[in-house]
Protein backbone atom coordinates (compact mmCIF):
# COMPACT_ATOMS: atom_id res chain seq x y z
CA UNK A 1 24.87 11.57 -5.10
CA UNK A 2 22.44 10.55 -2.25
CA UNK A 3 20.55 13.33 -2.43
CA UNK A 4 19.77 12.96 -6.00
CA UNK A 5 18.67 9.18 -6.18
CA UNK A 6 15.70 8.72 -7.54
CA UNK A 7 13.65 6.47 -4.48
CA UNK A 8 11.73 3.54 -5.61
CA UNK A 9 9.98 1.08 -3.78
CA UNK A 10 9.51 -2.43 -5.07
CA UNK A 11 7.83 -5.81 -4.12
CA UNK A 12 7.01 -9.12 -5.57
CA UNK A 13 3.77 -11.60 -4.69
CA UNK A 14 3.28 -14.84 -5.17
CA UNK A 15 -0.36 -16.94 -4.66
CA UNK A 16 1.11 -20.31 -3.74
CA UNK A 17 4.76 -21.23 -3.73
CA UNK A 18 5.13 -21.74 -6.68
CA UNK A 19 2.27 -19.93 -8.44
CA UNK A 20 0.62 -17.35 -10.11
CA UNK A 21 3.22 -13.98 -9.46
CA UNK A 22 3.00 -9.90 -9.79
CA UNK A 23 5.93 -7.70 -9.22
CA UNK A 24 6.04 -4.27 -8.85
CA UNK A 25 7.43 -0.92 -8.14
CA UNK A 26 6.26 2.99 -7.57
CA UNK A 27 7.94 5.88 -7.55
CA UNK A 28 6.47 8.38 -4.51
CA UNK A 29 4.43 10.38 -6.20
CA UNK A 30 5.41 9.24 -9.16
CA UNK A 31 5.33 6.44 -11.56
CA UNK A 32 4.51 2.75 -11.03
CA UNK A 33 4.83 -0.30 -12.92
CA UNK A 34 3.37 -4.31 -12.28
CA UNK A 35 3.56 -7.17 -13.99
CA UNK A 36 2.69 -10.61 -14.23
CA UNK A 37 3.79 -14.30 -14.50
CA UNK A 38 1.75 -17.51 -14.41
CA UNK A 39 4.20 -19.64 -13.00
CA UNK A 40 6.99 -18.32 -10.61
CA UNK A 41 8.33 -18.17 -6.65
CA UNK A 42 8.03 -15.13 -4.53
CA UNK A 43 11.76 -15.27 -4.59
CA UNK A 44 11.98 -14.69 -8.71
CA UNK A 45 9.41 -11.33 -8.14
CA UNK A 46 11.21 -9.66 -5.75
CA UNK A 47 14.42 -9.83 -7.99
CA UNK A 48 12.08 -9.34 -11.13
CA UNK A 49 10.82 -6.05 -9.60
CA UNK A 50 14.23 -4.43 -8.41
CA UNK A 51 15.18 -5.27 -11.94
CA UNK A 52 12.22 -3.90 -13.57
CA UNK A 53 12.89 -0.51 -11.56
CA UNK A 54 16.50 -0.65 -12.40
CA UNK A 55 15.91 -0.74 -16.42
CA UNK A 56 12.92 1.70 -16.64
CA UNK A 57 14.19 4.19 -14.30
CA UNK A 58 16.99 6.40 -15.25
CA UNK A 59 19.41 7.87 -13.00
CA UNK A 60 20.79 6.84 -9.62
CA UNK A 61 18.03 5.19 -7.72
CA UNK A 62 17.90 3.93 -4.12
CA UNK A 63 15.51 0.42 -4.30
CA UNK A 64 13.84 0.03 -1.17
CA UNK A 65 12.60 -3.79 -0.66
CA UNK A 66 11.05 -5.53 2.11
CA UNK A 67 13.34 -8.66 0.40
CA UNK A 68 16.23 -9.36 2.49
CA UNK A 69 17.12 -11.92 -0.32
CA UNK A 70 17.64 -8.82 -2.94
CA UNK A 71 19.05 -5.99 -0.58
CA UNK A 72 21.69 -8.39 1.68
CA UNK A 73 22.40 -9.12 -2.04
CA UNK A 74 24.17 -6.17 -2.43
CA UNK A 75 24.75 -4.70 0.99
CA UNK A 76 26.82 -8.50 1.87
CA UNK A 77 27.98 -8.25 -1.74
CA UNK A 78 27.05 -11.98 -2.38
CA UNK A 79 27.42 -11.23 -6.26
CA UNK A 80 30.74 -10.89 -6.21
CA UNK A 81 31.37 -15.04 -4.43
CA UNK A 82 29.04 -15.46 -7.28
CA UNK A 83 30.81 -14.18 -10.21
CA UNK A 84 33.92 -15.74 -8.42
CA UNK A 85 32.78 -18.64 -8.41
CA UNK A 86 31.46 -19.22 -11.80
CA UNK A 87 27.21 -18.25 -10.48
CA UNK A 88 28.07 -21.11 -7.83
CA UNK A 89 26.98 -20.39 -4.22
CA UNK A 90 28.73 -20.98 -1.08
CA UNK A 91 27.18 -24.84 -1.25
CA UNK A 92 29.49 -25.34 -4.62
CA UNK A 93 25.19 -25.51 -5.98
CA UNK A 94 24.36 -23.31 -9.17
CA UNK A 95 23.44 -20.00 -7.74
CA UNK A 96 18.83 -19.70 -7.66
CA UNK A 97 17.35 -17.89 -9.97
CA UNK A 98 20.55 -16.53 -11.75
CA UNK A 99 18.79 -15.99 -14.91
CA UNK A 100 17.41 -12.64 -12.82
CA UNK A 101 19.94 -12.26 -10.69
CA UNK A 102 22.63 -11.69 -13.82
CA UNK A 103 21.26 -8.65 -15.70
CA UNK A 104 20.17 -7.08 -12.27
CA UNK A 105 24.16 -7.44 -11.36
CA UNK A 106 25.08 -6.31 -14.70
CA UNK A 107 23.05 -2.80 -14.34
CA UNK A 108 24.60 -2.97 -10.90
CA UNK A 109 28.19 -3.31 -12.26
CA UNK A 110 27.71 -0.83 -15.67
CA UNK A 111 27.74 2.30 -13.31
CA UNK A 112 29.16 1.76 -10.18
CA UNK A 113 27.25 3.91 -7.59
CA UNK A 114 23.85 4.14 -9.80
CA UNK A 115 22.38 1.53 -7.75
CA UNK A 116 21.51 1.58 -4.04
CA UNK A 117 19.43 -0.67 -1.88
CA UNK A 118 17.68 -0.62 1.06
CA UNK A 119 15.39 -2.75 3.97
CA UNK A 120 12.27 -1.65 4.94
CA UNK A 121 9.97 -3.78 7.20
CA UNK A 122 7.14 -5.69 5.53
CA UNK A 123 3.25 -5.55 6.41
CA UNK A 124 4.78 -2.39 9.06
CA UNK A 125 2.50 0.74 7.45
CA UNK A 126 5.01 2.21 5.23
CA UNK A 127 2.42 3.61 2.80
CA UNK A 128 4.93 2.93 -0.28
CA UNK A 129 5.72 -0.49 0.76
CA UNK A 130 1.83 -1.45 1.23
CA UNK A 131 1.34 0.00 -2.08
CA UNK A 132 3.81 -1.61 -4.07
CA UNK A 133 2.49 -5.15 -2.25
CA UNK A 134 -1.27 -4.32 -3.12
CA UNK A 135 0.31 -3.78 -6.79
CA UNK A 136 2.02 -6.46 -6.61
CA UNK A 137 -0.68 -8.71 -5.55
CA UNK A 138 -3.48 -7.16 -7.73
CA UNK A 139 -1.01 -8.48 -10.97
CA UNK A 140 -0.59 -11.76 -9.61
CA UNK A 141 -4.61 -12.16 -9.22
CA UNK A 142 -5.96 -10.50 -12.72
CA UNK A 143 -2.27 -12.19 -14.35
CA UNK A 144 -2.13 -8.80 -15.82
CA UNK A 145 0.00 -5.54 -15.08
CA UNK A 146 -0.68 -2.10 -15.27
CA UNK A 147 1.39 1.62 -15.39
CA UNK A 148 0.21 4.85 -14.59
CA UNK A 149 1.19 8.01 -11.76
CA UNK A 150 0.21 8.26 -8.43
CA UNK A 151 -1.97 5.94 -6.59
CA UNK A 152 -4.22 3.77 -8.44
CA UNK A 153 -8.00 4.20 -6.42
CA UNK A 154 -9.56 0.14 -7.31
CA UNK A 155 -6.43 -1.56 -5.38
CA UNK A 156 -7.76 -4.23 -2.76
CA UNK A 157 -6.09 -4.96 0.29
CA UNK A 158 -2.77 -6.77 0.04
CA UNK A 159 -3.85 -9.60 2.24
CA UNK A 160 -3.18 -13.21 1.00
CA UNK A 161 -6.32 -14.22 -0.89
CA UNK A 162 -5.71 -18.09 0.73
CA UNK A 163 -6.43 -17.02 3.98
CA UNK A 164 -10.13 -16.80 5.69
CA UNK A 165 -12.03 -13.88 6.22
CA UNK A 166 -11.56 -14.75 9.88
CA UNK A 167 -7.46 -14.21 10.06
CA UNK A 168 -5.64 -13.05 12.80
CA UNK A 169 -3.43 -10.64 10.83
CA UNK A 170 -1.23 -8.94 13.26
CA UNK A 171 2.48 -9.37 12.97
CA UNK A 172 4.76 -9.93 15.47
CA UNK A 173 7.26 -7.47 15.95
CA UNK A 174 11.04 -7.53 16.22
CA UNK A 175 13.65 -9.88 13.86
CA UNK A 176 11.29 -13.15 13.13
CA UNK A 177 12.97 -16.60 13.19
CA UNK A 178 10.90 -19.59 12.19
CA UNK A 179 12.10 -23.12 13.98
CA UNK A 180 10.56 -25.88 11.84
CA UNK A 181 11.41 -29.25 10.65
CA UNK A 182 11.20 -32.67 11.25
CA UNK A 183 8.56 -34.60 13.26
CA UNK A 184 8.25 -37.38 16.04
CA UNK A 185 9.19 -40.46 13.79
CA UNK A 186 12.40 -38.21 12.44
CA UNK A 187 13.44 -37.30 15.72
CA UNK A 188 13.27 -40.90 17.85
CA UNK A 189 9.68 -40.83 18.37
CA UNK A 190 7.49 -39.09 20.55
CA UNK A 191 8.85 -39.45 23.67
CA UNK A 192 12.43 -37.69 25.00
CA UNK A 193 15.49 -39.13 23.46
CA UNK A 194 18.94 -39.00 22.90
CA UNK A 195 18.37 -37.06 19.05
CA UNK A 196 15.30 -34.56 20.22
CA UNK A 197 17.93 -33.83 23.23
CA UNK A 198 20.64 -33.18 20.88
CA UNK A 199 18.61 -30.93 18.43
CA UNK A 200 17.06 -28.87 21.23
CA UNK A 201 21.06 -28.29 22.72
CA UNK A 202 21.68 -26.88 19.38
CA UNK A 203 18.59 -25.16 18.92
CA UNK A 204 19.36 -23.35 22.40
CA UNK A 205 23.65 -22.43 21.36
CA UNK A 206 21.62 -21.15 18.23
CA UNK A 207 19.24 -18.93 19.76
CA UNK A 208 21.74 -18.03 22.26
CA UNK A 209 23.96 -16.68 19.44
CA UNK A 210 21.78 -15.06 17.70
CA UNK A 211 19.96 -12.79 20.34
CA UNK A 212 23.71 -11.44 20.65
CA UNK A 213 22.84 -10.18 17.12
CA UNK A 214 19.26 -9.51 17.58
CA UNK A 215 18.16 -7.85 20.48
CA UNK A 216 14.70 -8.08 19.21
CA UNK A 217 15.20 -11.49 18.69
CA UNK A 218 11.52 -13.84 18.46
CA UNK A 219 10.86 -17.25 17.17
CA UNK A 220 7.95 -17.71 15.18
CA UNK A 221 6.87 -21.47 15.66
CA UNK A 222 3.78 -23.61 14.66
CA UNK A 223 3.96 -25.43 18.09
CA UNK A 224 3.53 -28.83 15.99
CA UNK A 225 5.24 -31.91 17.06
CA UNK A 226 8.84 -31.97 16.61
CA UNK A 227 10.86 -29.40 15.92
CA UNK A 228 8.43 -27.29 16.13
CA UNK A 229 7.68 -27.96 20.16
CA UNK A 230 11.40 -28.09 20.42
CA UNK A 231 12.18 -24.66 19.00
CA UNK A 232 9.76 -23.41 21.60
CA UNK A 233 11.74 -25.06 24.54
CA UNK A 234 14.52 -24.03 23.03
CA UNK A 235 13.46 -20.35 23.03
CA UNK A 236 12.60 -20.59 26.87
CA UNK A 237 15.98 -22.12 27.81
CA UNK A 238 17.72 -19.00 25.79
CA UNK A 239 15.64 -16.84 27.30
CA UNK A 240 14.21 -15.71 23.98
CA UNK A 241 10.34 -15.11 23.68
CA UNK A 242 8.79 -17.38 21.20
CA UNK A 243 4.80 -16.80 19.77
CA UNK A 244 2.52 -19.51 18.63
CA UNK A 245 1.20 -19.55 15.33
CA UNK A 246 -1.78 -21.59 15.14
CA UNK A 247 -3.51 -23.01 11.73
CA UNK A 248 -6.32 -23.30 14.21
CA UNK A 249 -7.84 -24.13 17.43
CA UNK A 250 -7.65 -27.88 18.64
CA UNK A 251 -4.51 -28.30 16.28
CA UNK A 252 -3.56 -31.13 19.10
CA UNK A 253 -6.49 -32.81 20.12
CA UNK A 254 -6.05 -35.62 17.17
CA UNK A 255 -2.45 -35.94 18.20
CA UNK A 256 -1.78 -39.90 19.60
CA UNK A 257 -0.54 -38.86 23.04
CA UNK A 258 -1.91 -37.35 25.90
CA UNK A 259 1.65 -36.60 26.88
CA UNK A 260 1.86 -34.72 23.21
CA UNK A 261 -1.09 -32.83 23.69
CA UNK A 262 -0.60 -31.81 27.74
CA UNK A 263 3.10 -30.63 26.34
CA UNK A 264 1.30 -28.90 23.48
CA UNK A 265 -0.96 -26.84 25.79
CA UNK A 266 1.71 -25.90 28.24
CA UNK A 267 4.16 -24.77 25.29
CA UNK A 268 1.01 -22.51 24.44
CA UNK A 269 0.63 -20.66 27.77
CA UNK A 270 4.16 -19.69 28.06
CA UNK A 271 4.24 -18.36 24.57
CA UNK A 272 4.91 -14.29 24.79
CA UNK A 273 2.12 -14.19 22.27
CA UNK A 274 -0.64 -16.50 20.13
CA UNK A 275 -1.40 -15.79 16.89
CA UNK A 276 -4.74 -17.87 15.13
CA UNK A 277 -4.91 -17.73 11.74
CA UNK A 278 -8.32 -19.33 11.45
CA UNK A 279 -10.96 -19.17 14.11
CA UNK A 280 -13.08 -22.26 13.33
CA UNK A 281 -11.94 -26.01 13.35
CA UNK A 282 -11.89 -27.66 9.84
CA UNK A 283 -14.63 -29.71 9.12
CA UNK A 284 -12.39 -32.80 7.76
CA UNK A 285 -8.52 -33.97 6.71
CA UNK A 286 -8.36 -31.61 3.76
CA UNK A 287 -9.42 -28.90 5.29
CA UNK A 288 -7.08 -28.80 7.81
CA UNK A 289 -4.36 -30.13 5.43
CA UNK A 290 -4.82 -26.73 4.03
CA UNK A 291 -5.25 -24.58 6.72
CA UNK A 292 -1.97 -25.86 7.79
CA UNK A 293 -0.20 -25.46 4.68
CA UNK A 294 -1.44 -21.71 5.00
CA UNK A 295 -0.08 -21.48 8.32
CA UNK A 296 2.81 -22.38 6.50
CA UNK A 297 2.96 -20.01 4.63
CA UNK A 298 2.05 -17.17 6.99
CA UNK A 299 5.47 -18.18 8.91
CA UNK A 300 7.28 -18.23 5.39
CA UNK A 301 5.90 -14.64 4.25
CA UNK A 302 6.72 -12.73 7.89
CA UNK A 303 9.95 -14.89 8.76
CA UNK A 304 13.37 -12.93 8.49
CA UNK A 305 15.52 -16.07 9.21
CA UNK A 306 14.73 -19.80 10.05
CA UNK A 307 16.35 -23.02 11.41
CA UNK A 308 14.78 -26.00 9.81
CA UNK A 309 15.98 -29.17 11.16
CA UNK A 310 15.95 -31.81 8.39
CA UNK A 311 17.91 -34.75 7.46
CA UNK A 312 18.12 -34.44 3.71
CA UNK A 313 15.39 -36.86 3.17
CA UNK A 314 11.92 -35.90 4.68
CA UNK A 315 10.12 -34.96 1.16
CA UNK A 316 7.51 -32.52 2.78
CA UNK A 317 10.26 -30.76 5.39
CA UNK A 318 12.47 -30.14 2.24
CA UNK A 319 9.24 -28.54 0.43
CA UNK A 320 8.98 -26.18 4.01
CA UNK A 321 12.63 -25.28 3.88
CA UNK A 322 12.43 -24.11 0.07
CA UNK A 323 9.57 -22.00 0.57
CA UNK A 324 11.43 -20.19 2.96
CA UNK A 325 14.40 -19.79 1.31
CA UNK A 326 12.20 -18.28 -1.60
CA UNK A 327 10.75 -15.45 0.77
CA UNK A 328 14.19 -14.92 2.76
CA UNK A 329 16.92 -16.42 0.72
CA UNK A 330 19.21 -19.36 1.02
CA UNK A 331 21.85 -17.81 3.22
CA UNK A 332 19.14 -16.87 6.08
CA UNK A 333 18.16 -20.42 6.35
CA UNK A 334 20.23 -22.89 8.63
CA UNK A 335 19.52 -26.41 8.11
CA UNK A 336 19.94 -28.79 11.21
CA UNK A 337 20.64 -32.48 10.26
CA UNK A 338 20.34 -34.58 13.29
CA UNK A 339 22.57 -37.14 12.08
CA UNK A 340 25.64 -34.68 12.20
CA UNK A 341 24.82 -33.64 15.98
């Protein structure tokens, strides 16, 4: 039956976490599809358009997503613990975004073997997988989808429209693993102590475990205090490479501590690689408040796994660690409570 599936590449888009949405999918040299939704998570699209493909196309199909979310789906057979356990997950929590995932099992389950999915790397110059993204995007923007054959010639570039004309876009390469979380006053302070110890040791027998699985194994980190500084240390002690992400240059220098901002600049030399997603330093407090929450999102959209350490309670680290589990999906996300170490 492989050879007569029926390829189709999909992708969802999302401006803001939750905002304004397109999904879409394209048959090569073939059909295409996009739609729109005013209020949504990246998450919901990238179901919404493997299960737009699945009911207009006919046929066995193979879905090829840059969602590891929809395709481990299937591949790890999370549907069936699902169905199991009454659309609970593996937390005993309602199951995210069931009223998508249902019909899409359904179809999956109505003709066993119709279905097939596979991974392809995002933003990696797969011609089918940028369109379906600039598709995708485009219907999110205009909030309004189109159909047609072939390759549609007034599609802009699939970049994020959030992000400055100035962007650093490359992407690192290899499996991506975002180390975020808490900050100084959630970890013992700013100085080393007993909890920041204990979170980096775990950080490191994490790592460590991982590159076992991943030889192309890189942590993606914001360099920030906390966490952040400690996922990079972390990296070095497991002998993993990390790269900096920066919002922007001089992130540290309104940081309290000289001690902060000397570890800060040797964290950034050692990195394997520096990424700067804006070139010029924010003029004032909002404007860096949202050049950092782009940053954030930059992590978020690239990111194949992440550890975000968290306690449960930190309002805007809960926020982080649901935006990523939108783009990569709630079983690619370990949380780290320091008051369990």
């Amino acid at each position: 039956m492989a050879g007569n599936r029926t390829i189709v590449f999909t992708d969802g888009a999302c401006l803001g976490n939750p905002g304004k949405g397109g999904w879409a999918w394209a048959v090569p040299n073939g059909r295409f599809a996009s739609g729109a939704e005013k209020m949504t998570t990246n998450q919901r699209m990238e179901i919404r358009a493997a299960l737009e493909a699945a009911t207009a196309l006919k046929g066995p199909l193979e879905i090829v997503s840059d969602s590891t979310y929809v395709v481990h789906c299937f591949r790890d057979r999370w549907w069936e613990g699902w169905l199991r356990n009454g659309w609970r997950n593996s937390a005993k929590k309602p199951v995210a975004n069931q009223d998508l995932w249902e019909p899409l099992v359904e179809l999956y389950q109505a003709d066993p073997g119709r279905l097939a999915f596979r991974w392809v790397k995002g933003h990696s110059n797969d011609p089918m997988n940028d369109l379906v993204d600039r598709l995708a995007v485009d219907a999110a923007r205009a909030q309004q989808g189109r159909t047609g054959l072939g390759i549609p010639d007034d599609l802009g570039a699939a970049d994020a429209p959030s992000m400055s004309p100035d962007v650093d876009e490359r992407v690192p390469a290899g499996r991506k693993l975002v180390v975020t979380g808490l900050r100084p006053p959630g970890l013992g302070g700013y100085d080393e102590n007993v909890i920041a110890l204990g979170v980096k040791k775990k950080l490191v027998e994490i790592l460590s475990a991982k590159k076992v699985l991943h030889r192309d194994l890189v942590v993606l980190t914001g360099l920030g205090l906390g966490a952040e500084q400690l996922g990079a240390e972390a990296a070095m002690e497991a002998d993993v490479p990390y790269v900096a992400v920066m919002p922007f240059p001089g992130q540290e220098e309104v940081w309290p501590s000289m001690g902060s901002r000397l570890r800060y600049q040797k964290l950034l030399l050692k990195a394997a690689d520096q990424v700067l997603l804006q070139a010029k330093k924010p003029e004032n407090k909002q404007k860096a408040g949202a050049a950092l929450s782009r940053r954030d999102a930059w992590l978020a959209r690239h990111a194949d796994e992440a550890v975000v350490v968290w306690d449960g309670r930190d309002e805007f680290v809960g926020k982080t660690m649901r935006s990523l589990q939108d783009h990569v999906g709630e079983e690619e996300v370990w949380v780290l409570d320091p008051g369990e170490l």
